[in-house]
Each structure stands twice: as C-alpha cells, then as structure tokens.
Protein backbone atom coordinates (compact mmCIF):
# COMPACT_ATOMS: atom_id res chain seq x y z
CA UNK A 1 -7.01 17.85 38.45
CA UNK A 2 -7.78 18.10 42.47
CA UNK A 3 -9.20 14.54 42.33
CA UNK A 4 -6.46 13.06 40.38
CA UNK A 5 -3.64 14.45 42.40
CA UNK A 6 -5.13 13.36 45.94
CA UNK A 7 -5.11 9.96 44.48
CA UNK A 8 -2.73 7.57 46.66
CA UNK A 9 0.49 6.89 45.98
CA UNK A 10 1.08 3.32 44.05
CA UNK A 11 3.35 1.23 41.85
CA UNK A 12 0.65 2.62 38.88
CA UNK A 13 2.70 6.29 39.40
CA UNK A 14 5.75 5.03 38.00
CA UNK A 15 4.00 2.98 35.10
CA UNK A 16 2.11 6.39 33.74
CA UNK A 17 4.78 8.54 34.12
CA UNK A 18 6.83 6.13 31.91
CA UNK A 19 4.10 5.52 29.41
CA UNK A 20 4.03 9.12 29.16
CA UNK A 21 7.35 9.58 28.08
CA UNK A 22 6.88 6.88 25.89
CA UNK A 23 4.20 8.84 23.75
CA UNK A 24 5.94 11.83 23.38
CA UNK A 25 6.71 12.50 18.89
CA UNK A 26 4.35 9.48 18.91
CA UNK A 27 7.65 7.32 19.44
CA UNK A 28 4.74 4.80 21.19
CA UNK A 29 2.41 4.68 18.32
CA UNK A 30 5.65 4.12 15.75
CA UNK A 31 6.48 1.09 17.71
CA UNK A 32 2.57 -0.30 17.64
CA UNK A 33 2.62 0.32 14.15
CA UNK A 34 5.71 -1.82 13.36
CA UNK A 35 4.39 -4.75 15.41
CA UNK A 36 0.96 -4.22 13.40
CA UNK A 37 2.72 -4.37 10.15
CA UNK A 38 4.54 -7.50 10.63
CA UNK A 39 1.30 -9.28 10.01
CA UNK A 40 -0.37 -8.99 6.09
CA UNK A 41 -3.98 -8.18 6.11
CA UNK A 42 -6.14 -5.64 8.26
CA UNK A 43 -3.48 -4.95 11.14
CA UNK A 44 -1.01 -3.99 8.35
CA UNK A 45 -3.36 -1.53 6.73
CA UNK A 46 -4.43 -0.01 9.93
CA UNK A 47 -1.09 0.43 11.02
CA UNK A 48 -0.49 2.45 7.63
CA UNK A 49 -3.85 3.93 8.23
CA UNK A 50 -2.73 5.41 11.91
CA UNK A 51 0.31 6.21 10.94
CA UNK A 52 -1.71 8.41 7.85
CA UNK A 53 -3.92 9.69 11.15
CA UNK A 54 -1.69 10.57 13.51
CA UNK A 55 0.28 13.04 10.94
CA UNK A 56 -3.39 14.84 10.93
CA UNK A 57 -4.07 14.78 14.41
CA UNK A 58 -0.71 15.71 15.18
CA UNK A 59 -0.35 19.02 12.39
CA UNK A 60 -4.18 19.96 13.52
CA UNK A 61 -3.35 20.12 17.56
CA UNK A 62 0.68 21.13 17.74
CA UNK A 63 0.38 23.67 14.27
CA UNK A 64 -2.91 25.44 14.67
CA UNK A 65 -5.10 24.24 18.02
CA UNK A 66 -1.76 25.86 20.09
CA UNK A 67 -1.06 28.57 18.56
CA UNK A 68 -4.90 29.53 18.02
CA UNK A 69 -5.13 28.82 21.73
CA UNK A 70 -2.88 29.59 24.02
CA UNK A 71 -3.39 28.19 27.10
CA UNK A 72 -1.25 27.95 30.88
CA UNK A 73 -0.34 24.72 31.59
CA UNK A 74 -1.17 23.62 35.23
CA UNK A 75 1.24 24.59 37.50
CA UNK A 76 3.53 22.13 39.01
CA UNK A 77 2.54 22.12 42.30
CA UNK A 78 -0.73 20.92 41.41
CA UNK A 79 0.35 16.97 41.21
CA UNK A 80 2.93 15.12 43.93
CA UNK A 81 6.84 15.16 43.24
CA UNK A 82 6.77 12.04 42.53
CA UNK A 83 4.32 12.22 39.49
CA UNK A 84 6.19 15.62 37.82
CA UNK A 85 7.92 14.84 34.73
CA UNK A 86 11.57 15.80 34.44
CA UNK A 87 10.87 18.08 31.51
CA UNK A 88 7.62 19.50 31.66
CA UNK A 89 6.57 20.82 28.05
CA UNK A 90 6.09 24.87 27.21
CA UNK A 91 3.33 24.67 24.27
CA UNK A 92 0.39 25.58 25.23
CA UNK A 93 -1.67 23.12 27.07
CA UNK A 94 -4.70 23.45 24.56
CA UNK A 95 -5.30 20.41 23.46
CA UNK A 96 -3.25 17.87 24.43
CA UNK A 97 -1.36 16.60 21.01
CA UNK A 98 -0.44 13.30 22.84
CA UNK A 99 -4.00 12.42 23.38
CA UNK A 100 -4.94 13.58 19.61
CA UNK A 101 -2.51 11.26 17.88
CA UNK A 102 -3.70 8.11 20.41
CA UNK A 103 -6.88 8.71 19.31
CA UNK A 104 -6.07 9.01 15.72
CA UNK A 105 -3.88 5.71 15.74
CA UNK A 106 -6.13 4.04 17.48
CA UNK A 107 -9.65 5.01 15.30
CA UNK A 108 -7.84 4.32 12.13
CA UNK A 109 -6.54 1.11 13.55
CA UNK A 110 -9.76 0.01 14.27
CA UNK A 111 -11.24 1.04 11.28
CA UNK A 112 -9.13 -1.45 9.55
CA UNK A 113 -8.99 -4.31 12.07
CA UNK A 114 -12.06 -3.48 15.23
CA UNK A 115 -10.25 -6.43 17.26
CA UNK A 116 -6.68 -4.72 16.89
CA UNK A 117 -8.42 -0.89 17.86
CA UNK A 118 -10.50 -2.73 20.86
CA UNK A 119 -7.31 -4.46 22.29
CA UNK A 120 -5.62 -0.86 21.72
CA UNK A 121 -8.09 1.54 22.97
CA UNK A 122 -6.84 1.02 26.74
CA UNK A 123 -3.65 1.91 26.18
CA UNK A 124 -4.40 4.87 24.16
CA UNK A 125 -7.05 5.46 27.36
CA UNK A 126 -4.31 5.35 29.57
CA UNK A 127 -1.82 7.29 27.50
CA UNK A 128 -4.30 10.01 27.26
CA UNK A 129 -5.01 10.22 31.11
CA UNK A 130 -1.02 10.36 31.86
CA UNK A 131 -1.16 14.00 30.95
CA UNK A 132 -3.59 14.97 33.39
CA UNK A 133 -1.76 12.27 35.80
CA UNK A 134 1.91 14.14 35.50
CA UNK A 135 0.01 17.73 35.19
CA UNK A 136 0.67 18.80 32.02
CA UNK A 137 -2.85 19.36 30.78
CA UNK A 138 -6.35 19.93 32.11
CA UNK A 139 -9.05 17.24 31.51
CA UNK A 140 -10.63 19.77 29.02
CA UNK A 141 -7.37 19.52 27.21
CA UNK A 142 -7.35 16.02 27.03
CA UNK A 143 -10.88 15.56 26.04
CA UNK A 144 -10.31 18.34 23.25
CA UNK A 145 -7.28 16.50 21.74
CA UNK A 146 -9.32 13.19 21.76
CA UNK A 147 -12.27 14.54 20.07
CA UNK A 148 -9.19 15.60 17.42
CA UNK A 149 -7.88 12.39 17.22
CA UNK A 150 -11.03 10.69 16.32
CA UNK A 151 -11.60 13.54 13.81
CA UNK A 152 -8.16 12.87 11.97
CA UNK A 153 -8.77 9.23 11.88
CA UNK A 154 -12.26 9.18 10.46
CA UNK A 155 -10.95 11.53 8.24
CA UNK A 156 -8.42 9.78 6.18
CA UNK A 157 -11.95 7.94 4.56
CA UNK A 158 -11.53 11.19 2.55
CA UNK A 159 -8.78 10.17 0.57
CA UNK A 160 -8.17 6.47 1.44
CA UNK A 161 -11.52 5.09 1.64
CA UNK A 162 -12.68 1.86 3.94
CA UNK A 163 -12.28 -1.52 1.28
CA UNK A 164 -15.09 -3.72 1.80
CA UNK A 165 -12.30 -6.47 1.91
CA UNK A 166 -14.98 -8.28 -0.74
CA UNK A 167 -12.79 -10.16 -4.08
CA UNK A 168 -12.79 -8.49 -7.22
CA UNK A 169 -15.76 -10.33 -9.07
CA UNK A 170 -15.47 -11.99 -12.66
CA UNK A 171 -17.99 -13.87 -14.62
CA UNK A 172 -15.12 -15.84 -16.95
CA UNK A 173 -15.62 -19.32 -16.05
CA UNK A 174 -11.97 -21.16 -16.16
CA UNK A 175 -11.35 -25.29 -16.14
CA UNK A 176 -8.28 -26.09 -13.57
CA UNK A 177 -6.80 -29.30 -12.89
CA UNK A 178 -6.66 -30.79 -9.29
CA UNK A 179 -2.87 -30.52 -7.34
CA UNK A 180 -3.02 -33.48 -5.38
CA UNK A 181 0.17 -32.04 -3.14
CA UNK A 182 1.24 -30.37 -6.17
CA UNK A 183 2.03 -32.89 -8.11
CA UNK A 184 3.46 -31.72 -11.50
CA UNK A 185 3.39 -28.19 -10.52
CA UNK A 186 6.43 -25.90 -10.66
CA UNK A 187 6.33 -23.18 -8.13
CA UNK A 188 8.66 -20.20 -7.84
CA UNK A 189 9.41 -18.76 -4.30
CA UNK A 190 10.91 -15.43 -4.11
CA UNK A 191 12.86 -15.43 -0.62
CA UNK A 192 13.61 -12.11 -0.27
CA UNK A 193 10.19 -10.81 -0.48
CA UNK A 194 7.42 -8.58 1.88
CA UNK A 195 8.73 -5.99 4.20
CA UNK A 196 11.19 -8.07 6.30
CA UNK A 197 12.48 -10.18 3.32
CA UNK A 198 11.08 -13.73 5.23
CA UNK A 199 11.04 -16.94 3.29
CA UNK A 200 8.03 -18.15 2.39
CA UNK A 201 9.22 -21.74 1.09
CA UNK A 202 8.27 -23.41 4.38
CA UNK A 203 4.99 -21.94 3.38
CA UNK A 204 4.75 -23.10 -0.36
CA UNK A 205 6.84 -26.54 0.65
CA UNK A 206 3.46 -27.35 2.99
CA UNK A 207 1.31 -26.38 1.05
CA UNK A 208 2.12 -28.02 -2.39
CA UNK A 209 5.04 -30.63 -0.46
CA UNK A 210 5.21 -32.63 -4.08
CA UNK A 211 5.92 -29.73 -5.91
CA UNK A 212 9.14 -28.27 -7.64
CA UNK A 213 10.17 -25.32 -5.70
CA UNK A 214 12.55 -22.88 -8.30
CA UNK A 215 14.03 -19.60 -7.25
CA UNK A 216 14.87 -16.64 -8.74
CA UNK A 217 18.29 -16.50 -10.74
CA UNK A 218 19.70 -13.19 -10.36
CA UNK A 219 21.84 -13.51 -13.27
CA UNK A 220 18.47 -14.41 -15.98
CA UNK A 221 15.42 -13.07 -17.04
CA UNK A 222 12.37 -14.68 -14.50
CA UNK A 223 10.76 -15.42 -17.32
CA UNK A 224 13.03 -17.06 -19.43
CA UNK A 225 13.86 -19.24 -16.28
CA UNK A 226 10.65 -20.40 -16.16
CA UNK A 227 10.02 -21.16 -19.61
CA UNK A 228 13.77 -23.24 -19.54
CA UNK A 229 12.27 -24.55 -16.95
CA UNK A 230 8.78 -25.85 -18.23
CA UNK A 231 10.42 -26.90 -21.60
CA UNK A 232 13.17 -28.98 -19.94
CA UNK A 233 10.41 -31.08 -18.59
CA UNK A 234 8.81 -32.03 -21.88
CA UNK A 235 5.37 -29.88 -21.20
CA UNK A 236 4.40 -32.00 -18.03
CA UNK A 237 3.86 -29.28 -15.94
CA UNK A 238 0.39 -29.11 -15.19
CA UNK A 239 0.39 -25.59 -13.21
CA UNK A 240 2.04 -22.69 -11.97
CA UNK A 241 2.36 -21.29 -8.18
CA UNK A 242 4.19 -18.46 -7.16
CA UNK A 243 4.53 -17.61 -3.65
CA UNK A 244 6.06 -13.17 -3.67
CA UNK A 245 4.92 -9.90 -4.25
CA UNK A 246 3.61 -8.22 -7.09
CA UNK A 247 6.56 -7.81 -9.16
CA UNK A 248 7.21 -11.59 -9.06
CA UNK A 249 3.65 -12.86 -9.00
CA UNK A 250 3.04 -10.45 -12.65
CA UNK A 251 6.66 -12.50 -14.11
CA UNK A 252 5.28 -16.14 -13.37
CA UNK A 253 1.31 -14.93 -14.49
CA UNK A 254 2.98 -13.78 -17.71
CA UNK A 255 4.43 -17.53 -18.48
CA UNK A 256 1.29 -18.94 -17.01
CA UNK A 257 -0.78 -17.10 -19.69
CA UNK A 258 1.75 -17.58 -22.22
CA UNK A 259 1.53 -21.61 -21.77
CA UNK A 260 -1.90 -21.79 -21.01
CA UNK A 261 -1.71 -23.14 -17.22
CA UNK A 262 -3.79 -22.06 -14.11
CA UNK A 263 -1.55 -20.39 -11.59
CA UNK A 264 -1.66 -20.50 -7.77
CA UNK A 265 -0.78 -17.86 -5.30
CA UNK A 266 0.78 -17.45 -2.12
CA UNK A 267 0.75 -13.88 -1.25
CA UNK A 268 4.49 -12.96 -0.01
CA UNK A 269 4.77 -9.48 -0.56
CA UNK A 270 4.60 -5.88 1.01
CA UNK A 271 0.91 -5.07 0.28
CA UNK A 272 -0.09 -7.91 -2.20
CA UNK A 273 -2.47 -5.82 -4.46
CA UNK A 274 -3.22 -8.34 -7.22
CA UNK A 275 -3.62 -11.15 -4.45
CA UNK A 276 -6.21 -9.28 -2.34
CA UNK A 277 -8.43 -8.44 -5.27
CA UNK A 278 -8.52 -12.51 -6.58
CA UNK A 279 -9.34 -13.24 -2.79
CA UNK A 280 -6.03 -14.83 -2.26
CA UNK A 281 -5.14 -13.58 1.33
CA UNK A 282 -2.84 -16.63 2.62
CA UNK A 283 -1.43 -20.22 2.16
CA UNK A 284 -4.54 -21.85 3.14
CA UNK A 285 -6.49 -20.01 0.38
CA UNK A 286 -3.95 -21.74 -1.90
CA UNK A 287 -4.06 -24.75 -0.46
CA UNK A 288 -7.60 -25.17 -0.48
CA UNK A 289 -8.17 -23.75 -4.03
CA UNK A 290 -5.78 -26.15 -5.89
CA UNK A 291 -6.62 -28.91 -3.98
CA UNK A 292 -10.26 -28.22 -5.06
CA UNK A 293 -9.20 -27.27 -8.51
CA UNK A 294 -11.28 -24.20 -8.51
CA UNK A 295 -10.55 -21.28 -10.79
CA UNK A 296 -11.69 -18.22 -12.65
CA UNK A 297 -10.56 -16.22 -15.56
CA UNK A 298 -9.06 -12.80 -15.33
CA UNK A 299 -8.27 -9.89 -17.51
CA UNK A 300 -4.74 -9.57 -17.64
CA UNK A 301 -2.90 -5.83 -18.67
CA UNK A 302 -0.29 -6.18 -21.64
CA UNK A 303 1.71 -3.52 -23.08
CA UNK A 304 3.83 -3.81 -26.22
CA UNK A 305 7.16 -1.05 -26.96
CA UNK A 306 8.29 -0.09 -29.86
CA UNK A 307 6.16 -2.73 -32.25
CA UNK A 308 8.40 -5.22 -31.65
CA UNK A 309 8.46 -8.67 -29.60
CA UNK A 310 8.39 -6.99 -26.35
CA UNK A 311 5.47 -7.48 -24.63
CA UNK A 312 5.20 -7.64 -21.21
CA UNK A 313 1.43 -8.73 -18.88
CA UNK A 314 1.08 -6.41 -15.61
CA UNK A 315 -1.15 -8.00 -13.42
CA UNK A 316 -1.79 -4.38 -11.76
CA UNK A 317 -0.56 -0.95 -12.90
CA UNK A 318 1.42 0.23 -15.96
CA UNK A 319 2.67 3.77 -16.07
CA UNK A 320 5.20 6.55 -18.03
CA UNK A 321 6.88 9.40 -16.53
CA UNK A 322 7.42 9.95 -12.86
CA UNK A 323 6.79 6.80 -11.75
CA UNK A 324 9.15 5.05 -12.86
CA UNK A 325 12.12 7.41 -12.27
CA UNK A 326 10.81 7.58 -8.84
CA UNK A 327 11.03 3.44 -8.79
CA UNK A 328 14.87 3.87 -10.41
CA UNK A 329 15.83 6.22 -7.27
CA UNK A 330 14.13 3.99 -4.81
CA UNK A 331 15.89 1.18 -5.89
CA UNK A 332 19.73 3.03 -5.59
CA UNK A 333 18.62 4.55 -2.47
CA UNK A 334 17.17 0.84 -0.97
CA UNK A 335 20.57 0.04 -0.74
CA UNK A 336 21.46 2.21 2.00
CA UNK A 337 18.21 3.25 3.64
CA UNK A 338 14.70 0.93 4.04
CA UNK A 339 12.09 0.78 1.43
CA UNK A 340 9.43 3.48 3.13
CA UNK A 341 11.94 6.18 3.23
CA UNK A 342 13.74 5.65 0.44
CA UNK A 343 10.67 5.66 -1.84
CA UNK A 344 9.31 9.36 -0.18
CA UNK A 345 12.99 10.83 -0.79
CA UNK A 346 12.51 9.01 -4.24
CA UNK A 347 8.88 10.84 -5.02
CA UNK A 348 10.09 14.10 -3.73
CA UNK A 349 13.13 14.01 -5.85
CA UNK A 350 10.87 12.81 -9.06
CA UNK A 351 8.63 15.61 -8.47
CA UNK A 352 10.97 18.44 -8.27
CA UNK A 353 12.98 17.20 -11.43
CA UNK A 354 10.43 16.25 -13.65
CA UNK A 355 10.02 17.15 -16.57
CA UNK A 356 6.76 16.89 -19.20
CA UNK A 357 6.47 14.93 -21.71
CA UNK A 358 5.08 15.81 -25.12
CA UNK A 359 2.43 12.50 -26.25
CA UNK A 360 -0.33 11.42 -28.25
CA UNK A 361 -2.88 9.45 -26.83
CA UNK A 362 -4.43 7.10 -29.38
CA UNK A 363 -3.73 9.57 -31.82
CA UNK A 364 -4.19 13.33 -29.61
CA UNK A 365 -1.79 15.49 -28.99
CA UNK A 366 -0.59 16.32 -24.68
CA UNK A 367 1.63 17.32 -22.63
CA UNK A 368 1.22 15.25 -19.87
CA UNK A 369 4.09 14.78 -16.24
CA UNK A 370 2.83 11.24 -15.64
CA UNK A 371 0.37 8.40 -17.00
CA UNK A 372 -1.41 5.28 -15.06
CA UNK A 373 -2.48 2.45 -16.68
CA UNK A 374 -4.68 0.08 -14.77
CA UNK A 375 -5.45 -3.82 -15.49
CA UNK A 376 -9.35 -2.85 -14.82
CA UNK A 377 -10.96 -0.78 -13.27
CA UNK A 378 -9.78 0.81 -10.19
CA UNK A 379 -11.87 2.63 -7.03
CA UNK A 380 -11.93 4.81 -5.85
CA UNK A 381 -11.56 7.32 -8.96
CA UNK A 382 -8.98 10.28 -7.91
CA UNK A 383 -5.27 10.15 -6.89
CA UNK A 384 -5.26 6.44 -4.79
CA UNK A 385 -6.77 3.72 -6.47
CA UNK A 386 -6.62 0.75 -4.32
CA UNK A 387 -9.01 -1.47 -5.29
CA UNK A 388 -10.87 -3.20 -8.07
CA UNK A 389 -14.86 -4.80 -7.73
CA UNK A 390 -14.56 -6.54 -11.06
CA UNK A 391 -11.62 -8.15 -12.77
CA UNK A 392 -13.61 -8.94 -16.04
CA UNK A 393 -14.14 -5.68 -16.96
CA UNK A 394 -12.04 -5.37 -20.99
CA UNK A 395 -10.64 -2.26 -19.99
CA UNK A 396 -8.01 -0.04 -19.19
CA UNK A 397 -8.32 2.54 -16.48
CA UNK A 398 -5.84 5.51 -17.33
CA UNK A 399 -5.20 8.22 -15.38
CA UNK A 400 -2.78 11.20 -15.99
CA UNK A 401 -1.58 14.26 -15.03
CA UNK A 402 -1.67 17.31 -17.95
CA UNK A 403 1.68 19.33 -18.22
CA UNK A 404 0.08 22.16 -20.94
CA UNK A 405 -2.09 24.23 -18.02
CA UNK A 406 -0.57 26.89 -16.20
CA UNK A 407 0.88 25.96 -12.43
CA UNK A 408 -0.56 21.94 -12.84
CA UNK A 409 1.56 20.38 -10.59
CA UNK A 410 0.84 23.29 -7.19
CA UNK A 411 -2.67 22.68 -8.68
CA UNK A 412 -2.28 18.75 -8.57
CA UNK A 413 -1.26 18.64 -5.08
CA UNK A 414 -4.08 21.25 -4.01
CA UNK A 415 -6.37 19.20 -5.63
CA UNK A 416 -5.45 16.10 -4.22
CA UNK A 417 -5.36 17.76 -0.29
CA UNK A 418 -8.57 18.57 -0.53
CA UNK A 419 -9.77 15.25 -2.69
CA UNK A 420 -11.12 17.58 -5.73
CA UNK A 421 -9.20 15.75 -8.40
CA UNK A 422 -12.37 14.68 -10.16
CA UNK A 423 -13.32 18.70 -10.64
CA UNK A 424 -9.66 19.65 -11.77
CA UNK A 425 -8.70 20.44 -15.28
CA UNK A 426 -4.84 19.06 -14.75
CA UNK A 427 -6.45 15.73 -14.16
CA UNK A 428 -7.74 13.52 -16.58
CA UNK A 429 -9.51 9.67 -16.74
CA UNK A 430 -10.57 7.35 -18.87
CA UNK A 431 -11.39 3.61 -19.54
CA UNK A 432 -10.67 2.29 -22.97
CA UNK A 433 -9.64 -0.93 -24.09
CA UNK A 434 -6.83 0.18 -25.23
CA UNK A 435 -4.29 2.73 -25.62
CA UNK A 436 -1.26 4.07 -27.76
CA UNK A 437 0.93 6.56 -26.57
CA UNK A 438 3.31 7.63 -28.76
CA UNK A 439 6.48 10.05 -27.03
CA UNK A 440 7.35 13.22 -28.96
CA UNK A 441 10.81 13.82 -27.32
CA UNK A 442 13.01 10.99 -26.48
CA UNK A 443 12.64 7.34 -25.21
CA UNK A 444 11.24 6.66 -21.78
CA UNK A 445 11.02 3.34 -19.65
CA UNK A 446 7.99 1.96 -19.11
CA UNK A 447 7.01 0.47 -15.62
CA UNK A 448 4.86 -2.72 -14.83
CA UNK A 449 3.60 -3.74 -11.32
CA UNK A 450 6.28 -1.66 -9.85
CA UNK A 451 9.25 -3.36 -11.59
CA UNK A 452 11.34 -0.69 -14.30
CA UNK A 453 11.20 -1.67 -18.38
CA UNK A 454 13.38 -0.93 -21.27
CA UNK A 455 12.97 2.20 -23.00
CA UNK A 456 11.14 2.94 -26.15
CA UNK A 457 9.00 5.72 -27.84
CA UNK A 458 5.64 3.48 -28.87
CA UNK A 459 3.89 1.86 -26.30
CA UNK A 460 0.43 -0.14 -27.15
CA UNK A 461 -1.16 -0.99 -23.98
CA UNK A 462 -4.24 -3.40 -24.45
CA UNK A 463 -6.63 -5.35 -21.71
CA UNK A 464 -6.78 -9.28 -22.47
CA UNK A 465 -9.95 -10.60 -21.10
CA UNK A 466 -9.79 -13.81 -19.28
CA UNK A 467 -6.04 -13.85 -20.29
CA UNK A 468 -4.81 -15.22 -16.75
CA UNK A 469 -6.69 -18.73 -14.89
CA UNK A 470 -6.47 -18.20 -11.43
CA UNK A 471 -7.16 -20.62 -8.74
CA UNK A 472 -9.21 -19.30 -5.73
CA UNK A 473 -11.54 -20.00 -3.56
C-alpha cells in the first residue's frame, strides 16, 4: 500500500480511478460480454461462460468470503486525495469481489477463446490493481479475490464442460451434386434471425449469387412454402440451403429429407447447435462444401402425434412438459423484454406452475414433470447436453425428470448444483431407438428444436438414420 501511494502523480490516476468505477456490479464485464457475443463461435461462448463465472466468483467473495471475514478496509489517508473514490465501499475488505469476478470473466473467457482471455487479461490486471490504487483493499485482498476468480471460472467445467470444438462424426456416406454459384438451388434466408436479428442474405447472396433466395411467409406454414415452392418449378431444384437458426434450419431439413435433396447451411442463429455439430461454423464452410459437392448422411429425429399425418423431423431436441410452456411464455414475454430475460422469467414461471404428468413410456407407467428427446446422442450425460461426437448413432437420447418420488423437483435442483444427477433417483436416461409416450391426463404440445407443436396425447418419436444429406466440409 506504502509503495503504491508514494507513486507520482500522472494522467494514469484519473484512468484507474475511472476503470474502477467502471467494475463495480461487474457493469465492466457486462459490457465485454456483449461485445464478445456479437461474434458466433468461441468469443460468444466465453462470454456466456464468464458471465456463468462471474455469478460464482461474485456469490463466493460478497456472500460468504465477507461475512466469514471481516476485515478493515485501509483507511483513507493511506492513498493521495486525488486517488480516493467518492464513495468508498463498507463490506469488508476481504477479498476484493471486483478482482474475483475479473478473474472469473476473464479465465472462462479464455477457456473458450485463449486469444480473447490473453487480449483481456490486462485489463482485468489493471482492474484488479485499481483497488489497491484508490485504497479500498490490501494487496492480500486482491490476490485472495483473484485466486477466487480463477477458482469460479475453472469451475463451471463442472457443469458446462470444455467442447473439443471437433464435428460430430458419421460413417453414412452421402452422393451431393456440385452448386456451381448455386445454380438450381433454392435457399431460404430467415432475416430476423441470431441475437441482434441481422440479415444474413448478403451472406447467402455471395455465397450461392445464382441461387433463389425465398423468405419466410408469416402468414404459411415454412414448410408448405417450400414444397409450393419446389413443385412450382417442375422438380428442378437440385438442393436446399438455409441460412437461420435452429428452428428454421430443422423446417427446410424436414423438406430436404422429404424430397430427397442435400441441404446447405449457413449458420444464422443465436447458438447454432445443429450447425456446430455437422462442422458448419460460417459462410465459407458453405461455400466451400457445395462448391466441392461434399456431403455426409445424418440421423435425423422424427416424432409422429396422435397416429396421424403429423410428423414433424427435429434436427436437435424434442421434449413434453415444461419445456415447452416455458418456450410459450418466452415467446409473449419477447415482445416486451429481450430473449435472455424473458426466457429465465419464462423457466422460473414453468417451474413453479408445473404440474406432472401421468405417461407410459413404450408401454410403462410414470409420472414424470418433463421429457428430452435427443436426435443422438448427447454429452455430456446430466442436466446440459451440449454436444454430440457421432451423428450416426440410430438412437434417441431421452432424458426426464420423475414426478412419483417425494420432494423431486428441491431434489432436481440439488442434484444438478452439485452435478450428481447421474446418482439421483428423480433422474432418469436412456437411448432407444425409439419411443412412445402415451399422456394419461389431457393433451400436451409437443416441442421441436425450440419451436412449439400442436397438441395431442400419442407421440411416437423414432431416430431415422442417414435421413438428412448434409454438405460439409
């Protein structure tokens, strides 16, 4: 503290001071994050990643290292006027929460993206030394709340683990035509997709500049669009590209299996799930792929309701119960509020509401609050799934959540804080190639890659191997 304060006076005081203040309720690392996100990829994970972090570091230093600690801050005559902040804080100085949730942000940042944590670590340096600089903390504070920090971020491995970043594998060979500049290919661009809604046609027109570029008609079904749309041009369509998120890229895949034609991808969307898994991670992957005319087979989800026509392909996740009442109040409340929030008011709302549902499943009788269906297999096994190594697998990876034992949702959510989901008796998994659940009491809608179905009572839900062709690299 004695060497910092007999430091000279410079231009650097005022900097400091103001980064300082910028840090405090993490309103810094909030920003970061933000500019982070804008870009799809590793910087938008690790921006979701130190967010994640920084609500560890943060509850570990400000709601039990202070109060198990007390400490005396130094006292204000121990730095220059000039230096003091306006309003000095009255925690306890042990540890320093603003250098915990630097650290945090920026090892989770960096476990994501190293090049986006090395160009951060400075600042977080700096905003961490600003609290001895203004003399709020002792260096032994600081050092504390860093060690913290890089606790909490290494820490979210626990329940979000590291992705190798590595395409889902599949041994289903698949035959694709060429696109010469996308010649007789029909691609449909959803404008109004990813977090800040941009247009990605500039993006699809360059990449495939011969191509028909469709969008999506509010007033009709996607997929009857597209199949007016095919039909009208006498079957010479010779491929499908889509350039949106999941919701859009599982419409067009379920025409492109339906007619038999490869499909292309431009990933558009918030987190692109199905792209990242085929190895689709930008335009140029498109680009590249169709102008090569490589392609794969891969397994494609379908569920059918109420033994009827219905059918519908997910190219990711099917699921009953919570989910997709949570998707129906995210979707009211998106109109006043942005997606994030409105989709944790939307969970929390689910959860305290819901109510169980009485099933058989393929035949066995549960009570059950929620069911996941997977196209594949998912990893990790537990409450996130987030990824899939193989995408020819047959199967069906369901998950759900049992409604007949005593206090299973308090035990759910213990179970998933401390990652012991695999050990709990509320939580159940299985792979099977298919499944048939069968509701006891009332009609329920079913949801597919995020998007809300019609109701029914019978759902079949079967894995089609090398259902979808895929170009990729």
């Amino acid at each position: 503290m004695a060497r910092s304060a007999a430091l000279p006076r410079s231009r650097a005081d005022e900097v400091i001071t103001s980064l300082s203040k910028s840090a405090d309720k993490s309103k810094l690392w909030w920003c970061v994050a933000v500019v982070l996100a804008a870009k799809k990829g590793p910087t938008r994970r690790g921006a979701l990643r130190g967010v994640a972090a920084i609500a560890g570091a943060s509850a570990a230093a400000n709601l039990v290292g202070k109060p198990l600690f007390p400490r005396r801050r130094p006292a204000a005559e121990e730095v220059p006027m000039h230096r003091r902040l306006v309003r000095r804080p009255t925690s306890s100085s042990f540890p320093s929460g603003h250098s915990a949730s630097a650290a945090a942000f920026v090892t989770a940042v960096a476990m994501e993206s190293p090049k986006a944590g090395a160009a951060l670590a400075p600042l977080a340096a700096a905003v961490a030394y600003s609290r001895v600089h203004t003399g709020v903390h002792w260096p032994s504070d600081v050092g504390v709340g860093i060690g913290i920090g890089i606790g909490a971020g290494l820490l979210t491995r626990h329940w979000w683990p590291l992705n190798d970043d590595v395409p889902g594998r599949t041994a289903h060979t698949a035959e694709a035509p060429e696109m010469r500049d996308g010649e007789d290919m029909l691609v449909l661009v959803n404008p109004h997709s990813g977090i800040d809604g941009q247009d990605p046609t500039e993006e699809a027109r360059f990449a495939w500049p011969k191509a028909t570029i469709l969008y999506p008609d509010a007033k009709r079904d996607l997929r009857d669009q597209l199949c007016d749309e095919i039909a009208s041009r006498d079957n010479t369509v010779r491929a499908l590209g889509v350039a949106g998120g999941d919701g859009t890229v599982a419409a067009v895949a379920a025409v492109a299996a339906d007619h038999d034609l490869p499909l292309a991808l431009i990933p558009a969307g918030t987190l692109n799930h199905f792209a990242r898994d085929v190895g689709m991670r930008s335009m140029p992957d498109a680009d590249a792929a169709t102008e090569a005319g490589n392609a794969v087979g891969v397994d494609l989800g379908e569920v059918e309701i109420n033994h009827d026509d219905d059918h519908r392909y997910f190219v990711n996740t099917a699921s009953l119960g919570g989910y997709p009442e949570m998707v129906r109040i995210r979707e009211r409340l998106q109109k006043r509020h942005p997606k994030w929030p409105s989709a944790a008011i939307a969970l929390a709302r689910t959860l305290r509401r819901a109510k169980p549902l009485e099933v058989t499943l393929n035949g066995k009788h549960t009570s059950i609050w929620l069911l996941f269906v997977g196209n594949g297999t998912y990893s990790p096994k537990g409450f996130a799934p987030s990824r899939r190594p193989a995408l020819d697998t047959g199967l069906l990876d369901v998950r759900y959540l049992r409604a007949d034992v005593p206090y299973s949702r308090a035990r759910f959510i213990l179970a998933t804080i401390t990652n012991s989901l695999n050990a709990s008796h509320v939580y159940q998994e299985l792979d099977v190639p298919e499944l048939h659940v069968r509701l006891l009491n009332g009609n329920r809608r079913v949801a597919t890659d995020g998007e809300v179905g019609p109701l029914g009572n019978d759902f079949r839900f079967r894995s089609r191997p090398s259902a979808l062709t895929i170009y990729r690299l």
